[in-house]
Protein backbone atom coordinates (compact mmCIF):
# COMPACT_ATOMS: atom_id res chain seq x y z
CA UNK A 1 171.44 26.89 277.16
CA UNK A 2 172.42 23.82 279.26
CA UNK A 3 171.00 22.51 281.85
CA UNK A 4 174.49 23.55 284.14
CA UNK A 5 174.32 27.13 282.34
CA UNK A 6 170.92 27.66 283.38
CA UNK A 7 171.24 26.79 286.94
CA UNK A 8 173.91 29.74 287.22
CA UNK A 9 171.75 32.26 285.46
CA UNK A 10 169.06 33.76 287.75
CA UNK A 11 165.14 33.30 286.30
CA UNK A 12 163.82 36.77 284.93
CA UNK A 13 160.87 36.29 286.85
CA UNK A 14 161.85 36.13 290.20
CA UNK A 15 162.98 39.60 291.58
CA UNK A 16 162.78 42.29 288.91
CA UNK A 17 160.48 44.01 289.91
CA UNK A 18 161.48 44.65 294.01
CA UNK A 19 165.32 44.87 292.88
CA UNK A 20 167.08 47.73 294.19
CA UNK A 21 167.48 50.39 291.87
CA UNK A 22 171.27 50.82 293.27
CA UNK A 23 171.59 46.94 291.73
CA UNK A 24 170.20 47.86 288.32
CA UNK A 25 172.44 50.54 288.10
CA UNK A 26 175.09 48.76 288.93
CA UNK A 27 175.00 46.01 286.52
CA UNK A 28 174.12 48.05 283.70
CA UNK A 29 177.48 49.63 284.13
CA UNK A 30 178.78 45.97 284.71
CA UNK A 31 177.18 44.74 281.46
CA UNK A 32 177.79 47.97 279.35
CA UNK A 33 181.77 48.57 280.80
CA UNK A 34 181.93 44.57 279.90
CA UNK A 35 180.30 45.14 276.22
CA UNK A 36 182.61 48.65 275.76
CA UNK A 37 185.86 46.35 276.60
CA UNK A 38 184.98 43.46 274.36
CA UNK A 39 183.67 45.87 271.83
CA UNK A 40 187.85 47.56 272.19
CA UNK A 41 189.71 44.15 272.23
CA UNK A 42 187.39 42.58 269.40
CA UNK A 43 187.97 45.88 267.11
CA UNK A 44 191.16 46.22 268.20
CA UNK A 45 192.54 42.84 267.24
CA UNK A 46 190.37 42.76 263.50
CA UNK A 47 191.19 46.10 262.78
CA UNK A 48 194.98 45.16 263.74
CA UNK A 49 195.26 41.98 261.80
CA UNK A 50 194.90 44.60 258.52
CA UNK A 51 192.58 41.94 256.79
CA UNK A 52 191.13 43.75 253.95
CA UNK A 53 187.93 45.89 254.93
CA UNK A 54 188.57 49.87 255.91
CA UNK A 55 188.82 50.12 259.47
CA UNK A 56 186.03 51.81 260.38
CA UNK A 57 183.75 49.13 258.36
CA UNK A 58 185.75 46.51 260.69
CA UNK A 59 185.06 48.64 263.83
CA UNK A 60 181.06 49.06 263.01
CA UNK A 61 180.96 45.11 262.31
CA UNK A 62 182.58 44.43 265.50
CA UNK A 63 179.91 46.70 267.40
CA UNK A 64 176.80 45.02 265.49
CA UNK A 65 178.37 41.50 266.05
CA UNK A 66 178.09 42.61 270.01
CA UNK A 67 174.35 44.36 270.04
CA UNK A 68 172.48 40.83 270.87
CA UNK A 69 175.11 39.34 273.06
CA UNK A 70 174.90 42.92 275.50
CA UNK A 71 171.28 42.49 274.94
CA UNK A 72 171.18 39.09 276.30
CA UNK A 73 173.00 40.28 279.15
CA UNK A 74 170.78 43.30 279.84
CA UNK A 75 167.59 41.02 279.43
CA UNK A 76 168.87 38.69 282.06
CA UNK A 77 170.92 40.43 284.54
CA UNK A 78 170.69 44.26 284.29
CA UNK A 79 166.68 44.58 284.00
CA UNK A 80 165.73 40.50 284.71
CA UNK A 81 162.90 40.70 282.04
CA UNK A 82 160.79 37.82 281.18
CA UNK A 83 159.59 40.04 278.21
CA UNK A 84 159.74 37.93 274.67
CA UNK A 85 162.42 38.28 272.29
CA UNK A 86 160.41 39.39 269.81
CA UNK A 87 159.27 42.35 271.72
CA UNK A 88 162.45 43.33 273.68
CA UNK A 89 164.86 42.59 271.13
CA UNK A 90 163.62 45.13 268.67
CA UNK A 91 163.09 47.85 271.09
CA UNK A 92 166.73 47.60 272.59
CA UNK A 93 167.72 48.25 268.84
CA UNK A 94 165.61 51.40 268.85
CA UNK A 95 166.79 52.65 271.95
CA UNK A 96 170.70 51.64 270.30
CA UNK A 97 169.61 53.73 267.20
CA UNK A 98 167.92 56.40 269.96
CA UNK A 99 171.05 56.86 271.95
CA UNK A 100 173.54 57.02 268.64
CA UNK A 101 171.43 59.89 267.67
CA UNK A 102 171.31 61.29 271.12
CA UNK A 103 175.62 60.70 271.78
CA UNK A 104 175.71 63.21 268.68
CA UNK A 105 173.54 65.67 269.96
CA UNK A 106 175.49 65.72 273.32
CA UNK A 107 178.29 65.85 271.58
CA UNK A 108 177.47 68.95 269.50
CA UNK A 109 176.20 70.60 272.62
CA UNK A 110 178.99 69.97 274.35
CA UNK A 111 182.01 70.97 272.33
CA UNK A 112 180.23 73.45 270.14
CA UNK A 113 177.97 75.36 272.55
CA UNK A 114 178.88 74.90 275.42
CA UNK A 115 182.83 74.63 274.88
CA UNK A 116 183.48 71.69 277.08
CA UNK A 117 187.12 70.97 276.85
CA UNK A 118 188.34 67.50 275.37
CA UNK A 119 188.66 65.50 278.83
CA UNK A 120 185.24 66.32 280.03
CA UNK A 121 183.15 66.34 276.91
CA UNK A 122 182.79 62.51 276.65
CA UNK A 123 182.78 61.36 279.75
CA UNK A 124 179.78 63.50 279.87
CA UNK A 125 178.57 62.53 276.81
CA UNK A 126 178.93 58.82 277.96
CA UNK A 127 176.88 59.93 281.20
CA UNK A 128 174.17 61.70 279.61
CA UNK A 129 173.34 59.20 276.99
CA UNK A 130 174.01 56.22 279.30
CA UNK A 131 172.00 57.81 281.82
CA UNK A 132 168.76 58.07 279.14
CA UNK A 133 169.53 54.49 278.04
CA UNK A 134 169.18 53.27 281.24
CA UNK A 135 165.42 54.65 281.71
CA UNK A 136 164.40 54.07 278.25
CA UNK A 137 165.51 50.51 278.32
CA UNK A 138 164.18 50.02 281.85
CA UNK A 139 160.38 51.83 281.30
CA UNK A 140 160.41 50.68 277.83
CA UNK A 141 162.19 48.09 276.62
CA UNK A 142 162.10 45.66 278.84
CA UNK A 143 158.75 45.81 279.93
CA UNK A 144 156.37 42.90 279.39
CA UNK A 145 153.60 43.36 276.95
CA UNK A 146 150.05 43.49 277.71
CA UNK A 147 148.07 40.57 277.80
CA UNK A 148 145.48 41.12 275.14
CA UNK A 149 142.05 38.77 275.02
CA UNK A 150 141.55 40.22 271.64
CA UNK A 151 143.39 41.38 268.57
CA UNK A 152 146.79 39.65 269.07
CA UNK A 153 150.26 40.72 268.16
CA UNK A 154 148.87 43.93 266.19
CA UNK A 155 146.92 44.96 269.31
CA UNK A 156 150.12 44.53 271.63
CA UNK A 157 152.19 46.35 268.93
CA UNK A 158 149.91 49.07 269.22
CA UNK A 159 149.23 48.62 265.49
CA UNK A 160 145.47 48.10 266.24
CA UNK A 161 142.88 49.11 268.96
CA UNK A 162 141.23 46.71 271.35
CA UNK A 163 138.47 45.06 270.29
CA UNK A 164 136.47 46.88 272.85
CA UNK A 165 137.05 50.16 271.65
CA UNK A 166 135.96 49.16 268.05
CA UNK A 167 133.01 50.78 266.57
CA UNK A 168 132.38 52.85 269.54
């Protein structure tokens, strides 16, 4: 990022923590309502122009192409994490995979148990899963590792136990 850039972007590490939840909330919506709109215009206009690929292959590209940019955003703005890429980044794709998975569930709920008619049943869909997003990605995501004295990435990952609690 340039030097200009990065004097309007606001350092992760100052403020986080003792934001308001009211202003977390609020730019998640900010960052997610901006990702939904780009995510409509970009399929839109590639799915429009008729260029070759079925539609809904377009449509899925143009989501995947956004995943990292709406992550950026979320790392910076909505949560204000200083947590590495390389631990943030794959967790927001799990919790993208997570609320997929958890958008069909409401979804099933909704129109086939519960009967919810048409109007309603996504906007509540939308708020459920949003709403589960929002924690998950807060809590989990975006949470700094650890500091580990021993073991490294595969104790951070979880994929090992501390050294201290090795043979014993």
């Amino acid at each position: 990022m340039s030097v200009s850039l990065e004097s309007l972007v606001p350092d992760p590490a100052e403020g986080g923590a003792d934001r308001p939840l009211a202003a977390e909330l609020m730019a998640f919506g900010m960052v997610g309502g901006s990702g939904a709109l780009a995510f409509v215009v970009l399929s839109s206009l590639l799915v429009g122009a008729g260029w070759g690929p079925p539609k809904w292959l377009v449509s899925t590209l143009c989501y995947a192409v956004l995943i990292v940019p709406v992550y950026l955003l979320h790392r910076r703005f909505t949560f204000r994490s200083a947590a590495p890429h390389g631990w943030a980044l794959p967790r927001y794709a799990g919790v993208q995979g997570m609320s997929l998975l958890l958008a069909s569930l409401f979804s099933y709920l909704a129109y086939g148990i519960f009967g919810v008619p048409t109007p309603w049943a996504p906007v509540l869909v939308t708020g459920l899963t949003s709403g589960v997003s929002f924690l998950v990605l807060k809590l989990w995501a975006f949470t700094q590792p650890e500091p580990q004295t021993d073991g490294g990435d595969a104790v951070a990952l979880g994929l090992a136990p501390p050294a201290d609690e090795i043979g014993g």
